[in-house]
C-alpha atoms as a PDB file:
ATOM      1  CA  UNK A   1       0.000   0.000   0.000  1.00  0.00           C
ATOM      2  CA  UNK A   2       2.881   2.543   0.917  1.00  0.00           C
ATOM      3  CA  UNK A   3       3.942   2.084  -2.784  1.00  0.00           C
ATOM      4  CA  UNK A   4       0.606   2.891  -4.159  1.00  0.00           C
ATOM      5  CA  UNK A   5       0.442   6.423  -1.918  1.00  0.00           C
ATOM      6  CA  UNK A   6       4.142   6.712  -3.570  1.00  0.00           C
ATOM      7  CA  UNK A   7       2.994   6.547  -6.925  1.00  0.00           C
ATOM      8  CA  UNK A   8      -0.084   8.536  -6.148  1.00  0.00           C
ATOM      9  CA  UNK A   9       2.324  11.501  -4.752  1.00  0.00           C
ATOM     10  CA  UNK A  10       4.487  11.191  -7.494  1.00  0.00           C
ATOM     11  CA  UNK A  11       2.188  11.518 -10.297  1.00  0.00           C
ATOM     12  CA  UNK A  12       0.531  14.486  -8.001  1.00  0.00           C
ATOM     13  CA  UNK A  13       4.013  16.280  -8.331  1.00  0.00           C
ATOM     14  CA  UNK A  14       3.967  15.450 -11.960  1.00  0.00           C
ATOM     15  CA  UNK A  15       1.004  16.961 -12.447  1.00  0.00           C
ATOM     16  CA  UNK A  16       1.834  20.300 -10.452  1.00  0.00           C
ATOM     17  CA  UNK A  17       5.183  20.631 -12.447  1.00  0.00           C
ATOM     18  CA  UNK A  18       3.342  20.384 -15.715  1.00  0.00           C
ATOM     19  CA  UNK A  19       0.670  22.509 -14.394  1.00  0.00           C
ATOM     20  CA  UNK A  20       3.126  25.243 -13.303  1.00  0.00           C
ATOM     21  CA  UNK A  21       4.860  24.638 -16.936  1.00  0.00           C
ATOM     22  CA  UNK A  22       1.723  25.330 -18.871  1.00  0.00           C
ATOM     23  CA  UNK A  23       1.146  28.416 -16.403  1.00  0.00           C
ATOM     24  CA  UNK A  24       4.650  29.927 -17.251  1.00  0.00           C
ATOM     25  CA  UNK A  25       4.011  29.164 -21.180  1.00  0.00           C
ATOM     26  CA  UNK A  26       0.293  31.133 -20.325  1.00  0.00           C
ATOM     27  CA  UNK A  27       2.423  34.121 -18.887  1.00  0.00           C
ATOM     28  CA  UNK A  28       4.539  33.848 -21.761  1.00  0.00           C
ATOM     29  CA  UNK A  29       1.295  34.139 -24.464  1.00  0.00           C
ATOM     30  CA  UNK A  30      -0.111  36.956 -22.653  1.00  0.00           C
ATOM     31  CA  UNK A  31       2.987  38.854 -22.804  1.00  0.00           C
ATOM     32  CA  UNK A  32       3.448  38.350 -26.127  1.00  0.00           C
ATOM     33  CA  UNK A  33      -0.203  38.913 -27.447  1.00  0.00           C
ATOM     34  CA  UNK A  34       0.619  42.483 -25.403  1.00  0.00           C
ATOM     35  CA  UNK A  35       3.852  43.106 -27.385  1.00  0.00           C
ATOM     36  CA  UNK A  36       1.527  42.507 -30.532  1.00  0.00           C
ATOM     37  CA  UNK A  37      -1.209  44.684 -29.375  1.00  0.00           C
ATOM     38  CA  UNK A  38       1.524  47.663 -28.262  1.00  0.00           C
ATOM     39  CA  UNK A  39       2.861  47.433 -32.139  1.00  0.00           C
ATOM     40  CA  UNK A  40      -0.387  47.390 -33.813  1.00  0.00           C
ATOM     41  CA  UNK A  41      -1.826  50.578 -31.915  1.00  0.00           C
ATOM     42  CA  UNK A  42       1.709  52.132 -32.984  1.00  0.00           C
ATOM     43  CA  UNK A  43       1.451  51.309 -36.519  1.00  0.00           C
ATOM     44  CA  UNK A  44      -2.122  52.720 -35.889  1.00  0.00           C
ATOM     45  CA  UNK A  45      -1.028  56.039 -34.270  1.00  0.00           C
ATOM     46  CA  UNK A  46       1.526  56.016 -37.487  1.00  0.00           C
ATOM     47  CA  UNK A  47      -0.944  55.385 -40.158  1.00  0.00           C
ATOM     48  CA  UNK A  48      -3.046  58.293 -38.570  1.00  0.00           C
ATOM     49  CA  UNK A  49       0.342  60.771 -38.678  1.00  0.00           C
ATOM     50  CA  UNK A  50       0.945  59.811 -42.055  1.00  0.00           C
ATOM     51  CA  UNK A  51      -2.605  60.287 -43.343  1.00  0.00           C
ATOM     52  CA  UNK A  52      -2.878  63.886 -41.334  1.00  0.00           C
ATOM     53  CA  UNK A  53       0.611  64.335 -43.259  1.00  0.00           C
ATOM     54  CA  UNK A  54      -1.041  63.395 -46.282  1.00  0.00           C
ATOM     55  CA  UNK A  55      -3.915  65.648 -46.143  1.00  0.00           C
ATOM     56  CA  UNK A  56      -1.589  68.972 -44.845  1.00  0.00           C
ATOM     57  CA  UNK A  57       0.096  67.957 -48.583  1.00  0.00           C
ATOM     58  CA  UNK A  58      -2.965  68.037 -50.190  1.00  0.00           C
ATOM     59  CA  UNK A  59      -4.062  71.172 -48.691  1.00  0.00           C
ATOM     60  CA  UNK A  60      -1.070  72.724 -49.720  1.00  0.00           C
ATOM     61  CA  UNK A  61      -0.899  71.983 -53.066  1.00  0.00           C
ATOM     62  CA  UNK A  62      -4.659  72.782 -53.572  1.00  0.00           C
ATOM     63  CA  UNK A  63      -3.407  76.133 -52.237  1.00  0.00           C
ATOM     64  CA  UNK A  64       0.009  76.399 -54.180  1.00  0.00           C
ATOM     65  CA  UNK A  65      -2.133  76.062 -57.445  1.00  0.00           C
ATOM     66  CA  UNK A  66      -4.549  79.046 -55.890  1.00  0.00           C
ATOM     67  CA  UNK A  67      -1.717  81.389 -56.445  1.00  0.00           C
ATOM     68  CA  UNK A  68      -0.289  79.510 -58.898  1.00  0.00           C
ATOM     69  CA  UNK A  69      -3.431  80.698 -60.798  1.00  0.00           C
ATOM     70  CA  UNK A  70      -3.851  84.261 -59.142  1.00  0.00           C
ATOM     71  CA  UNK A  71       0.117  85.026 -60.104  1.00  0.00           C
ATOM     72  CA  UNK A  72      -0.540  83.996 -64.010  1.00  0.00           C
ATOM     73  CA  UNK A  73      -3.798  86.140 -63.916  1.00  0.00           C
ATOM     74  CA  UNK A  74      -1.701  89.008 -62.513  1.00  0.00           C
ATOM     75  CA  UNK A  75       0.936  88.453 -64.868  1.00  0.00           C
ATOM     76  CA  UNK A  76      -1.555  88.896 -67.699  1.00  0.00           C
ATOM     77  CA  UNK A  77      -2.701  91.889 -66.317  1.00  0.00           C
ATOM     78  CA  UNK A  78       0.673  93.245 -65.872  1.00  0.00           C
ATOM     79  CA  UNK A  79       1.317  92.107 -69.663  1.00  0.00           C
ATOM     80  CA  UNK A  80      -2.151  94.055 -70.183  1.00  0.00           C
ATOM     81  CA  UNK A  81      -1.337  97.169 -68.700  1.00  0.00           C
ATOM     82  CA  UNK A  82       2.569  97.301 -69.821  1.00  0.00           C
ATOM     83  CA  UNK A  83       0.829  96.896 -73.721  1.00  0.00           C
ATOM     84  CA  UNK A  84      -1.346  99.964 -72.880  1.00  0.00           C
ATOM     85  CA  UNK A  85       1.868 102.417 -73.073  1.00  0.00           C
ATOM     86  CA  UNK A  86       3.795 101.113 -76.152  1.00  0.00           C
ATOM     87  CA  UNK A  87       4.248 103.613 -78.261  1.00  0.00           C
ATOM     88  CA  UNK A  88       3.211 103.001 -81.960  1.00  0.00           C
END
């Protein structure tokens, strides 16, 4: 009988060090799946600089062709003006 409660209390400790085994590889999991979480809300936060980048661009050429068109409408009134006093 005393070899039975041996077995018995050996596969008990077997069963706590593979317990405590699968616990550590748990810990390990959840730290990663945090790692992956931390770099997807900074390629998040990185996507949403680069599209407010993307739209201060676009803004800026929408307003670099404004003037782009006011500065060829005020050359041709310069050219308008200068052909006013040519002499003939």
């Amino acid at each position: 009988m005393s070899g039975s409660v041996l077995n018995v209390a050996e596969s008990i400790k077997e069963i706590s060090t593979l317990v405590d085994d699968q616990l550590k590889e748990m810990e390990s999991t959840q730290a990663k799946s945090q790692n992956v979480a931390a770099i997807a809300e900074e390629t998040s936060a990185g996507s949403e600089e680069m599209r407010a980048t993307i739209e201060e661009q676009a803004d800026f050429a929408e307003n670099l062709e404004s003037l782009a068109i006011n500065l060829e409408k005020q050359a041709q009134n310069l050219k308008n003006q200068i052909g006013q006093f040519k002499l003939s």
